[in-house]
Protein backbone atom coordinates (compact mmCIF):
# COMPACT_ATOMS: atom_id res chain seq x y z
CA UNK A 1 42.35 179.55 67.77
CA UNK A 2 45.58 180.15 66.56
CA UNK A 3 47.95 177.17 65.64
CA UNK A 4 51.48 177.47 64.58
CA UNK A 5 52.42 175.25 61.15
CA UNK A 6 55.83 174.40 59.97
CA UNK A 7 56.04 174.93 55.58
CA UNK A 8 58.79 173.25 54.32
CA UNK A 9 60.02 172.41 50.54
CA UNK A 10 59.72 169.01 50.18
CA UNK A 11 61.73 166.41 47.46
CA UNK A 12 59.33 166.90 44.74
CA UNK A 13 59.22 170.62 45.09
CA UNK A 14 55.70 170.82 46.55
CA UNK A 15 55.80 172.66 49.92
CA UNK A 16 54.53 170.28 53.03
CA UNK A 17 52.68 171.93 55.65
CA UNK A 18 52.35 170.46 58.86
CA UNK A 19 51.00 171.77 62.58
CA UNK A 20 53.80 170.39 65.31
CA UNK A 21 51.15 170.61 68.36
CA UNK A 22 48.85 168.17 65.73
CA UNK A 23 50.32 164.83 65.99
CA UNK A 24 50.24 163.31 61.97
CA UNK A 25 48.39 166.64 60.85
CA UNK A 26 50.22 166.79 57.64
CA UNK A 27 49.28 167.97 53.77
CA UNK A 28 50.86 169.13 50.66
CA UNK A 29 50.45 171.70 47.91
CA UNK A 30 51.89 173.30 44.87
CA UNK A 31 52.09 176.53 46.49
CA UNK A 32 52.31 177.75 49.87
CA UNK A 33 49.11 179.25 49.46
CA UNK A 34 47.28 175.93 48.63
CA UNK A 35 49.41 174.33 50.77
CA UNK A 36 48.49 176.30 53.68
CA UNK A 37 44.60 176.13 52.67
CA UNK A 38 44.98 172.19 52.66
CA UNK A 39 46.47 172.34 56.07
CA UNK A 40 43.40 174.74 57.39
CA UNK A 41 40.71 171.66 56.14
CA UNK A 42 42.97 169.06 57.53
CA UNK A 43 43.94 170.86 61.13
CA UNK A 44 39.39 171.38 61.03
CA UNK A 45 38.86 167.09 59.91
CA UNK A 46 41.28 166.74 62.65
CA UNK A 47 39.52 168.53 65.63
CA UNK A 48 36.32 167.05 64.34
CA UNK A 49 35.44 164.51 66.87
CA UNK A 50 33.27 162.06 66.31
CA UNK A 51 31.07 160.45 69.48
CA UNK A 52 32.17 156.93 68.45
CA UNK A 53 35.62 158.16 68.86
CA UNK A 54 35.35 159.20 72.34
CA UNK A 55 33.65 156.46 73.49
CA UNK A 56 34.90 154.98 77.11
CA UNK A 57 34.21 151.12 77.94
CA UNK A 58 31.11 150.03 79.11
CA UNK A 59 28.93 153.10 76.48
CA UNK A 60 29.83 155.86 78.98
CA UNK A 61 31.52 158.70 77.34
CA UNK A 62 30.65 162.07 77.29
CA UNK A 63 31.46 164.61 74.71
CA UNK A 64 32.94 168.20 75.35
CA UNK A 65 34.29 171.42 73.47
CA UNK A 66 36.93 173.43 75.12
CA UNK A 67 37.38 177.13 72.86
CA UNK A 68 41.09 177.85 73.53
């Protein structure tokens, strides 16, 4: 999969990384390189989905991956 990410200098002078298509999918790092490494661990924490989060009223949910 291949996501697009915005790196930006930010106030402080660390660079902020953030993926527009990831709603709130947003990290920091002294360098664009660890910057960009953060990002990678929070875009995968992101996509993790968890069962309880998925959940429909009533228990019925049903969990599914979709490989884009």
């Amino acid at each position: 999969m291949k996501l697009k990410i915005v790196l930006e200098k930010g106030m402080d002078g660390y660079i902020v990384a953030h993926c527009p298509a990831l709603k709130g999918c947003v990290t920091q790092g002294r360098t664009e390189e660890e910057a960009m490494n953060n990002l990678k661990e929070a875009i995968e924490l992101y996509l993790e989905s968890e069962p309880e989060d998925t959940r429909l009223h009533g228990g019925r949910y049903k969990v599914c991956e979709l490989a884009l």
